[in-house]
Protein backbone atom coordinates (compact mmCIF):
# COMPACT_ATOMS: atom_id res chain seq x y z
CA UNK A 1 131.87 148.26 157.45
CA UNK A 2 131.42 150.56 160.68
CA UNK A 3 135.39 149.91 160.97
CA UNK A 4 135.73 151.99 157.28
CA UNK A 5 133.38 154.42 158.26
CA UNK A 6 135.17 155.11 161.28
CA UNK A 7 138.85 155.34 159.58
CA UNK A 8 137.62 157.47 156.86
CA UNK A 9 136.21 159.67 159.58
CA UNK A 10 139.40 160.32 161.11
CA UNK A 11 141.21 160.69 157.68
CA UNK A 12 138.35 163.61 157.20
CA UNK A 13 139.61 164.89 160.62
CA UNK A 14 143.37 165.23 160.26
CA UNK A 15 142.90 166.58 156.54
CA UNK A 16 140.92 170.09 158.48
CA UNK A 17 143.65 169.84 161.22
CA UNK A 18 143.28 173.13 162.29
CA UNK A 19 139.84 173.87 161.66
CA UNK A 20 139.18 170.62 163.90
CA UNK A 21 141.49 171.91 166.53
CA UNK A 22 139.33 175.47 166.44
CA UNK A 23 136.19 173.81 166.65
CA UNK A 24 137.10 171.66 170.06
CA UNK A 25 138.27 174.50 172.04
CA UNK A 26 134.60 175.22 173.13
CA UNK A 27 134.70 171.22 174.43
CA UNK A 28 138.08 170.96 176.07
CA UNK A 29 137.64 174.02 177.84
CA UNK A 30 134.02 173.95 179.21
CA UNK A 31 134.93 170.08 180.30
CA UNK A 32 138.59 171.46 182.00
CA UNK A 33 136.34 173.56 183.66
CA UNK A 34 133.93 171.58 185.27
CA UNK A 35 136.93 168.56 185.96
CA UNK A 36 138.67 171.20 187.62
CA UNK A 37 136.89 173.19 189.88
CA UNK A 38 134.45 170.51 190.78
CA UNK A 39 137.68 168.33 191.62
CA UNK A 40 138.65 171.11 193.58
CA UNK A 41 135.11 172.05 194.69
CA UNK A 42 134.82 168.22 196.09
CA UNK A 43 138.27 168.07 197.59
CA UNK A 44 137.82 170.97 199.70
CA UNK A 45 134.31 169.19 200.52
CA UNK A 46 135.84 166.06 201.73
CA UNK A 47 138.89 167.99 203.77
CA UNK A 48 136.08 170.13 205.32
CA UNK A 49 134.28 167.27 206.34
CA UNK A 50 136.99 165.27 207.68
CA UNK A 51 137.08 168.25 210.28
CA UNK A 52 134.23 167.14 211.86
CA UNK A 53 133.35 163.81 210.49
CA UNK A 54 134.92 161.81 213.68
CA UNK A 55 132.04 163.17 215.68
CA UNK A 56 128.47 161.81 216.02
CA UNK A 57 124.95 162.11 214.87
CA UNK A 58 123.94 162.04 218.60
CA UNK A 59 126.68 165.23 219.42
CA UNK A 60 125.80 168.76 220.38
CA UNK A 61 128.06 171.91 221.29
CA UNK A 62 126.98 174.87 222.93
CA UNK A 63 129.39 178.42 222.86
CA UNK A 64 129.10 182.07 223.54
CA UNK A 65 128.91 184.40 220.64
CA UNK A 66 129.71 187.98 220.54
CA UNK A 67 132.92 189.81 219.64
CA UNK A 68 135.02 186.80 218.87
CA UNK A 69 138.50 187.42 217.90
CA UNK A 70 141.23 185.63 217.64
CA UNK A 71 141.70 182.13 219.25
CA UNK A 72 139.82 178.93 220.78
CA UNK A 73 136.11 179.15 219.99
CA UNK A 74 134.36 181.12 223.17
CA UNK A 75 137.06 183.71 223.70
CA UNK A 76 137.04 187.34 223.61
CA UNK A 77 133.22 187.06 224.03
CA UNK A 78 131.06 189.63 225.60
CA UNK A 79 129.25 187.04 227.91
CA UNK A 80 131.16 183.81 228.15
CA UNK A 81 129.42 180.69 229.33
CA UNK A 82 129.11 180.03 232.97
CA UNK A 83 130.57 176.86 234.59
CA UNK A 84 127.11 176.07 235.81
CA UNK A 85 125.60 175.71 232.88
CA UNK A 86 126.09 171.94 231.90
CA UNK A 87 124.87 170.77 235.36
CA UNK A 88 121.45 172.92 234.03
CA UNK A 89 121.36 171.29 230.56
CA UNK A 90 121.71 168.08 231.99
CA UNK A 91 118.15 168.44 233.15
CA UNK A 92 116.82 168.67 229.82
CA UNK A 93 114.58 166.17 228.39
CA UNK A 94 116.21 164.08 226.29
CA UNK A 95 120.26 164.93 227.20
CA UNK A 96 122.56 162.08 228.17
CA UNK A 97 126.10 164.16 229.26
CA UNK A 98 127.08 167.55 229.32
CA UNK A 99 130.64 168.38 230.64
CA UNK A 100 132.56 171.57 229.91
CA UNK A 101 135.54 172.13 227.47
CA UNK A 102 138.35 174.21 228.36
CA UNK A 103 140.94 175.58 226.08
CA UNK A 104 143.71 177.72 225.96
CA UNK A 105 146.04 178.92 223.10
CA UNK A 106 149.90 179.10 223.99
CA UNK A 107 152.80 177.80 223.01
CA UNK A 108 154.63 174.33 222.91
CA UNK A 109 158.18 173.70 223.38
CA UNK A 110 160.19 170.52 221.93
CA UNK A 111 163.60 170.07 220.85
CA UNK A 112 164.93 173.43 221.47
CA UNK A 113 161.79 174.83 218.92
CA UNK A 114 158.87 176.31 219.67
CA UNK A 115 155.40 175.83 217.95
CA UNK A 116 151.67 177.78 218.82
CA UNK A 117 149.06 174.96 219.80
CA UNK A 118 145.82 174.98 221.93
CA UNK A 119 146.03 173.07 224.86
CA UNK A 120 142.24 171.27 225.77
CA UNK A 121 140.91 170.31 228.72
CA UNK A 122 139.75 166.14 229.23
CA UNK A 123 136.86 165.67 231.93
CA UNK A 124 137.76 163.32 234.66
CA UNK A 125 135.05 160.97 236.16
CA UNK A 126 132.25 159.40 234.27
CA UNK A 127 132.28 161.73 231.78
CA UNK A 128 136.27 161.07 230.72
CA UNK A 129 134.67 157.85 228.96
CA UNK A 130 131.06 159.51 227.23
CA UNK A 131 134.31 162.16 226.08
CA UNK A 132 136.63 159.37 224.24
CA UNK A 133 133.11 157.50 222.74
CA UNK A 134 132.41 160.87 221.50
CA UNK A 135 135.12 161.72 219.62
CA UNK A 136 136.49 158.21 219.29
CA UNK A 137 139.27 158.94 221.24
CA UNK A 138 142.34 156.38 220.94
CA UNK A 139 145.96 156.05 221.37
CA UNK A 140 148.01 155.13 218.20
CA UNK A 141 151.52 154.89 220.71
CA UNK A 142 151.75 155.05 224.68
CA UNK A 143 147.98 155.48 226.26
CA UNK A 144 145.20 158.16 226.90
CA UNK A 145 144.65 160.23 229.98
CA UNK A 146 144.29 159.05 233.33
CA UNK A 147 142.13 160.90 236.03
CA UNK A 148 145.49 160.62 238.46
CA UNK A 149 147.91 162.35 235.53
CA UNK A 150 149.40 165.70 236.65
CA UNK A 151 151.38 167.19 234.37
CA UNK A 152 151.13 164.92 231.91
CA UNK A 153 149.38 165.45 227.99
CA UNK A 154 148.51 163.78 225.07
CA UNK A 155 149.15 164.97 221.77
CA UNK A 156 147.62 164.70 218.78
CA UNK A 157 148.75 162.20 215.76
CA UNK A 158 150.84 165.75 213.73
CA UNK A 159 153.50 165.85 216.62
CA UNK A 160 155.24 162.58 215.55
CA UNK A 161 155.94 163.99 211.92
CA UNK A 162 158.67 165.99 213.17
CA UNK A 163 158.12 168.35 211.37
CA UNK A 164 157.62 171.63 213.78
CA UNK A 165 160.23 170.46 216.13
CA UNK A 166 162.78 169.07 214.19
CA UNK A 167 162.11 165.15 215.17
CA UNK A 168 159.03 163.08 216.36
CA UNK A 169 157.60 163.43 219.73
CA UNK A 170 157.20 159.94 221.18
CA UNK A 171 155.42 158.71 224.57
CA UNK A 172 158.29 159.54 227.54
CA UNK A 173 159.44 162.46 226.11
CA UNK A 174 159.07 166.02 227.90
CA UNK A 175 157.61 168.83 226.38
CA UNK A 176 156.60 172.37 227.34
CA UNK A 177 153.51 173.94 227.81
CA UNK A 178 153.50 177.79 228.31
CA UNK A 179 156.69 177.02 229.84
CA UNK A 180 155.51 174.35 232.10
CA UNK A 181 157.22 171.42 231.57
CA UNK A 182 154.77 168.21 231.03
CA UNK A 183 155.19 164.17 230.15
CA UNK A 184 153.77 162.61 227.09
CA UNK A 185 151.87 159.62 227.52
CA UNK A 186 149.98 159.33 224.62
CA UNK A 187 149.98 160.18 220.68
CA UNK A 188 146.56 160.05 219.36
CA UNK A 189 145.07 158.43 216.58
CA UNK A 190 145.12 160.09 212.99
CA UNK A 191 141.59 161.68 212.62
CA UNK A 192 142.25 163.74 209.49
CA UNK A 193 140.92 167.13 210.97
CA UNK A 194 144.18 169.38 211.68
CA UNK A 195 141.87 170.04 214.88
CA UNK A 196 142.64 167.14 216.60
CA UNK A 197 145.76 166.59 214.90
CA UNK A 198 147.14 169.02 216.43
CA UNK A 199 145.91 169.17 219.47
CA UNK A 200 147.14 169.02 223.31
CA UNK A 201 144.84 167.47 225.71
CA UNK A 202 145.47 167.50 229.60
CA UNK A 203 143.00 167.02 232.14
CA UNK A 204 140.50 169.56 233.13
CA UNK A 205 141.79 170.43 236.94
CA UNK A 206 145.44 170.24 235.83
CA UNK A 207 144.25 172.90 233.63
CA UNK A 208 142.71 174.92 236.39
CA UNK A 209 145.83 174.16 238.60
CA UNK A 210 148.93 174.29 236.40
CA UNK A 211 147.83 176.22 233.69
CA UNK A 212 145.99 178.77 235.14
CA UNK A 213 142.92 178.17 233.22
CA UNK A 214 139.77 180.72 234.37
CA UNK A 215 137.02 178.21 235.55
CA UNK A 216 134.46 180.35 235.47
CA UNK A 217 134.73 180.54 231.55
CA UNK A 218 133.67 178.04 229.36
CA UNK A 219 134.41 177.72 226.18
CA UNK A 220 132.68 174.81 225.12
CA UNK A 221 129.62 172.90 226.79
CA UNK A 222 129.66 169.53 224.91
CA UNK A 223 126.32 167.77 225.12
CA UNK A 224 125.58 163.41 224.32
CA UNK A 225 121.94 163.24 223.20
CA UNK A 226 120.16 160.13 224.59
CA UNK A 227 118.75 159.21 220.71
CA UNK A 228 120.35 161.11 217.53
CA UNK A 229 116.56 161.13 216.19
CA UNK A 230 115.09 163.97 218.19
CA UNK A 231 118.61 165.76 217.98
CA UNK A 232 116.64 168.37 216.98
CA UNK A 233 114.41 168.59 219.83
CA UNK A 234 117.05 168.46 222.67
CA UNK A 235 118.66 171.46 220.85
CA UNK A 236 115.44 173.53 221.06
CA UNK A 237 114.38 172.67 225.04
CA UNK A 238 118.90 173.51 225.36
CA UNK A 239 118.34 176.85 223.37
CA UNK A 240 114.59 177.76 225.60
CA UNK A 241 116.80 177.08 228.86
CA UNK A 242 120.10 179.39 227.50
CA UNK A 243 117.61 182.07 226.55
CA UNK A 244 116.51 181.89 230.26
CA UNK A 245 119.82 181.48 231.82
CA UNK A 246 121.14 184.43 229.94
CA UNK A 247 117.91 186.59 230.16
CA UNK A 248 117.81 186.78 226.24
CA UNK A 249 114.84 186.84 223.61
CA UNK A 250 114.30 184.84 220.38
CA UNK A 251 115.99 186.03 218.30
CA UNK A 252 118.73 187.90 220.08
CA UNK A 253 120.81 184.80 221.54
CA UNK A 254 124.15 185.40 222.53
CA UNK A 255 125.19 181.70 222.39
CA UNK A 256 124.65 179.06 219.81
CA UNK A 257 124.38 175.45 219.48
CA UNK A 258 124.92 173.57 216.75
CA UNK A 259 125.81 169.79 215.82
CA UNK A 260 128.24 168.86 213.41
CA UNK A 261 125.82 167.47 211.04
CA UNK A 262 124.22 170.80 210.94
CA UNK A 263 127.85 172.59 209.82
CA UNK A 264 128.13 170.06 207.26
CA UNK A 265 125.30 170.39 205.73
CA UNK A 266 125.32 174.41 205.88
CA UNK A 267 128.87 173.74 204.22
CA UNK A 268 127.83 171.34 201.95
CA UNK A 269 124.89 173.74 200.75
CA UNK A 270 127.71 176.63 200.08
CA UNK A 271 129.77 174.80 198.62
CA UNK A 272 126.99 173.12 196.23
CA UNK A 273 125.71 176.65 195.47
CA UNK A 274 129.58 177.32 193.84
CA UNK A 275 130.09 174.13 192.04
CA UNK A 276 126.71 175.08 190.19
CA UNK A 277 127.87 178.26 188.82
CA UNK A 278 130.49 176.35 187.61
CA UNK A 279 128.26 174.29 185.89
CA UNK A 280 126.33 177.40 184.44
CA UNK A 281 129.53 178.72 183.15
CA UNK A 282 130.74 175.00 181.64
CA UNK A 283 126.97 175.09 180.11
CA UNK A 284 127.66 177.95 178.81
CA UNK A 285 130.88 177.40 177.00
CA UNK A 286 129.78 173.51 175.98
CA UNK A 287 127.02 174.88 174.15
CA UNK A 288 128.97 177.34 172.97
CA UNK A 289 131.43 174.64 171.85
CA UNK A 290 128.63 172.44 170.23
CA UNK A 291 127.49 174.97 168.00
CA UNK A 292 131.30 175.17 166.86
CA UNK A 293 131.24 171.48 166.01
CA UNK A 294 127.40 172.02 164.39
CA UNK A 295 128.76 174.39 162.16
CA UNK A 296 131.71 173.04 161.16
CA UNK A 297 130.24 170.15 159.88
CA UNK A 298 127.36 172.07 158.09
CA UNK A 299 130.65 173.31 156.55
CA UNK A 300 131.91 170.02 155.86
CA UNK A 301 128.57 168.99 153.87
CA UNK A 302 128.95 172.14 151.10
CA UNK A 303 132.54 171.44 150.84
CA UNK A 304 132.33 167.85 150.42
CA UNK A 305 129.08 168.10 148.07
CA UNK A 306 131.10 166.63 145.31
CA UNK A 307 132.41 163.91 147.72
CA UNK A 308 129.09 163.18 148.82
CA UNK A 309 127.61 162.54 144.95
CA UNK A 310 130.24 160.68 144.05
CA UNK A 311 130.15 158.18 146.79
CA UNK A 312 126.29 158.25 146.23
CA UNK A 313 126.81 157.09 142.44
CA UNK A 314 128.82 154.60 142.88
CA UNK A 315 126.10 153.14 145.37
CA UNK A 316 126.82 154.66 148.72
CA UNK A 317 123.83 154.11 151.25
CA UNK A 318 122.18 157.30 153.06
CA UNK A 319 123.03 155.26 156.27
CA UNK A 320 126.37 155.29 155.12
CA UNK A 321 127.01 158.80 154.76
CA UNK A 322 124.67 159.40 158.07
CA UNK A 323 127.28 157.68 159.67
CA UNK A 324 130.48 159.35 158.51
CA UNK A 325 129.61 162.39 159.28
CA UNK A 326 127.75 161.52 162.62
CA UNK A 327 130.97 159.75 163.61
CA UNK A 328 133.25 162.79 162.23
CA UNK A 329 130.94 164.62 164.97
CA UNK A 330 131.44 162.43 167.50
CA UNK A 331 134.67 162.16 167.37
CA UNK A 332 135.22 166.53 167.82
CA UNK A 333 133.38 165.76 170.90
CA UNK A 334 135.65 162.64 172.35
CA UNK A 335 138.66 164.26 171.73
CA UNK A 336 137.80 167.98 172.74
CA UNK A 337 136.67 165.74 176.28
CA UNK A 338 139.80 164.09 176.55
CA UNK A 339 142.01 166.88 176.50
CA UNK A 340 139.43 168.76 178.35
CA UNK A 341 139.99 165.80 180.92
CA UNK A 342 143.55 166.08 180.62
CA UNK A 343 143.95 169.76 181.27
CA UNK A 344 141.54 169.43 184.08
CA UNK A 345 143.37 167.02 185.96
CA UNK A 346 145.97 168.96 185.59
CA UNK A 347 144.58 172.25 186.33
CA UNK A 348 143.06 170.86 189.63
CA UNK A 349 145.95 169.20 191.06
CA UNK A 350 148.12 171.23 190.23
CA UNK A 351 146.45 174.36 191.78
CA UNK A 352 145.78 172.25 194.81
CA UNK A 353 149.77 171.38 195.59
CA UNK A 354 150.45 175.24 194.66
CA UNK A 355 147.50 176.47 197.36
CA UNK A 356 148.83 173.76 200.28
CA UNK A 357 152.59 175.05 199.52
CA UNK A 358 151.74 179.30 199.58
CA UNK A 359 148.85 178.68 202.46
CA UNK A 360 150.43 175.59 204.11
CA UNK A 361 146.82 174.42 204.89
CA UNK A 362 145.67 170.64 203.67
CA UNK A 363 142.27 171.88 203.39
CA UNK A 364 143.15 172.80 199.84
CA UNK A 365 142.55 169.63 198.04
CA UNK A 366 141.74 168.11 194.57
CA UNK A 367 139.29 164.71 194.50
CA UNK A 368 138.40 163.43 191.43
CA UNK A 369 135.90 160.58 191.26
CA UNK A 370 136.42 157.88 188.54
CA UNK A 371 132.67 158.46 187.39
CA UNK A 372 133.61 162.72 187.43
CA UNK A 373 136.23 161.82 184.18
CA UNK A 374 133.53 158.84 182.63
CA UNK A 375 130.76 161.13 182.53
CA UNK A 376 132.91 164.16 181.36
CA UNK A 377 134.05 161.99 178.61
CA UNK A 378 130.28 160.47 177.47
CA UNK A 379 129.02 163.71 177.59
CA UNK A 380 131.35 165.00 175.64
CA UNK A 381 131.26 162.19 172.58
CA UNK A 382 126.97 162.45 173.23
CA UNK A 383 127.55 166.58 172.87
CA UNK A 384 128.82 166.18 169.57
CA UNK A 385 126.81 163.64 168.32
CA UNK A 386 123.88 165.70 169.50
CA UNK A 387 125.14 168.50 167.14
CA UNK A 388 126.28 166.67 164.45
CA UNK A 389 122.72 164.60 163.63
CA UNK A 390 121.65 167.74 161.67
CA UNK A 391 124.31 168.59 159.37
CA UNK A 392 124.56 164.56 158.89
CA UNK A 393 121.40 163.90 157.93
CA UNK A 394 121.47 166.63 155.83
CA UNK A 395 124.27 165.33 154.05
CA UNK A 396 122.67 161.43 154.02
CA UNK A 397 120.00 163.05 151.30
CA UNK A 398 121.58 164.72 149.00
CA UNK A 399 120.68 163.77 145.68
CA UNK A 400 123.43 162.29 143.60
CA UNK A 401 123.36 164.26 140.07
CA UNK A 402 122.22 167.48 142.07
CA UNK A 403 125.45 167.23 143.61
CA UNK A 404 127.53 166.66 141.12
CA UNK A 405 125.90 169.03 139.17
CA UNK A 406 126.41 171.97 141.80
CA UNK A 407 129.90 171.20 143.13
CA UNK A 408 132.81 173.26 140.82
């Protein structure tokens, strides 16, 4: 029986064609709309936090601010960060490690091609290991730095693409740094963060030596809290001590420190504050798209009075008619989702491969969840249901000879 009702529905359907295509354009486009930009909204989310997801709860980084410009974090600051500094912080209740970071933008030679990098500094000692358990350091071909390596690098897991230079950079091969010629050892890991991907590591004093690298300018003071659970109040006794240090007030600091977990979550919060405009607008035109489908099949009822009486007198249940035009409603909702679905896919991947080819950055990314097309699809079929229980119950009691009586 519900197999009739539902064929007759769809009969009902393709008979207004294109008064049924009218009435889903509300649906499909308020559900392309949140697929979409939520797929894109969660794609740049999960690029984003690939950048600094390799790093720890227990992770802290301190750097100047001021009038950055262009380049590594820390440069072109007013008042950089002494090279003193970490051997202060170490002091702190509650800090494990603090070393200095080092870099320096240049450029890096390979194949008779030349590619801009940054070039960052490794500790040596002790703190060479608290370094590579930080960041989860690992070779994927050849090894990591020793504290004997002069003139010798690393690189990071994007040089063996080939793609800058023409052909893979393997372990053995010789590369140059700012004109300096150096050995690769090493090609890291894949991390996913075009930071590290792309990175050059070298070790701090062949830095200061070969490079040229200013000592007394830190870029970045990395700091290993002792236990990730009073992250929060290592940062404040670091922050009291910098204000010191740097003869500053609350309030006015010229440095900041921050954890990862802390730019993920101010991220997260932005990008959360976007994807529920979207959702706004989507509201918007879904309700706007289930009144369409409301009063189309109020429509339905006064054109299909005379339907309606007849099937009444031959012995047609209310239930029955409840149902075909609850089903007829249910159905404008299901299909306005699907294509919705449809165009949303392919509005969000599509968008995504044309903003990685004209900005050449991966960040620009489209992840769509299973559950994401599910729930766009339910809600879509429960939308028009939702609006269709009026008009059908409206239509399950009209009387029989009244209807036949009034339809011409």
């Amino acid at each position: 029986m519900h197999r009739d009702h539902f064929v007759y529905s769809v009969r009902n359907l393709k008979n207004r064609g294109l008064r049924s295509w009218l009435t889903m354009i509300g649906i499909f486009i308020g559900i392309a709309a949140v697929v979409s930009l939520i797929g894109l909204g969660e794609g740049l989310r999960v690029a984003i936090m690939s950048q600094f997801g390799f790093l720890g709860p227990d992770v802290l980084g301190v750097q100047a601010a001021g009038l950055a410009f262009a380049g590594p974090p820390g440069t072109g600051v007013v008042d950089p960060l002494a090279d003193d500094l970490a051997e202060k912080i170490k002091n702190v209740n509650g800090v494990k490690a603090a070393f200095n970071r080092y870099l320096e933008s240049g450029t890096l030679e390979f194949n008779d091609k030349r590619g801009i990098g940054i070039a960052a500094s490794v500790p040596e000692g002790e703190n060479k290991k608290i370094f590579e358990t930080m960041v989860n350091l690992k070779a994927e071909e050849g090894r990591l730095l020793k504290d004997s390596d002069s003139r010798k690098v690393v690189l990071g897991n994007d040089f063996k693409k080939g793609e800058t230079f023409g052909k893979a950079i393997k372990p053995g091969d010789r590369v140059l740094v700012n004109g300096i010629s150096f050995e690769v050892v090493g090609i890291l890991e894949k991390k996913g963060s075009f930071i590290f991907d792309s990175i050059v590591l070298m070790n701090e004093q062949t830095m200061f030596d070969v490079i040229g690298t200013n000592k007394a300018q830190v870029n970045v003071i990395a700091v290993k809290v002792e236990d990730a659970g009073r992250i929060g109040e290592v940062k404040e006794g670091i922050e009291k001590l910098l204000r010191k240090e740097r003869n500053v007030k609350k309030g006015e600091e010229n440095f900041q420190v921050n954890s990862p977990q802390q730019t993920l979550e101010a991220l997260s919060s932005t990008l959360f504050a976007v994807q529920l405009f979207v959702y706004i607008i989507a509201a918007i035109s879904l309700a706007v798209g289930g009144i369409g489908i409301m009063n189309t099949m109020y429509t339905s009822v006064l054109e299909r009075t005379k339907e309606i009486g007849i099937m009444k007198s031959i012995g047609a249940r209310n239930s029955a008619i409840f149902t075909i035009f609850f089903v007829e409603s249910g159905l404008l909702g299901m299909v306005g989702g699907i294509i919705g679905v449809i165009l949303g896919l392919s509005f969000a991947f599509g968008l995504s491969a044309v903003g990685r080819a004209v900005l050449g950055s991966e960040l620009i990314q489209a992840s769509i969840s299973p559950f994401l097309i599910i729930g766009a699809l339910l809600f879509s079929f429960a939308l028009g249901t939702v609006f269709g229980v009026l008009p059908a119950y409206r239509a399950s009691k009209l009387n029989p000879v009244d209807s036949l009586r009034s339809a011409k």
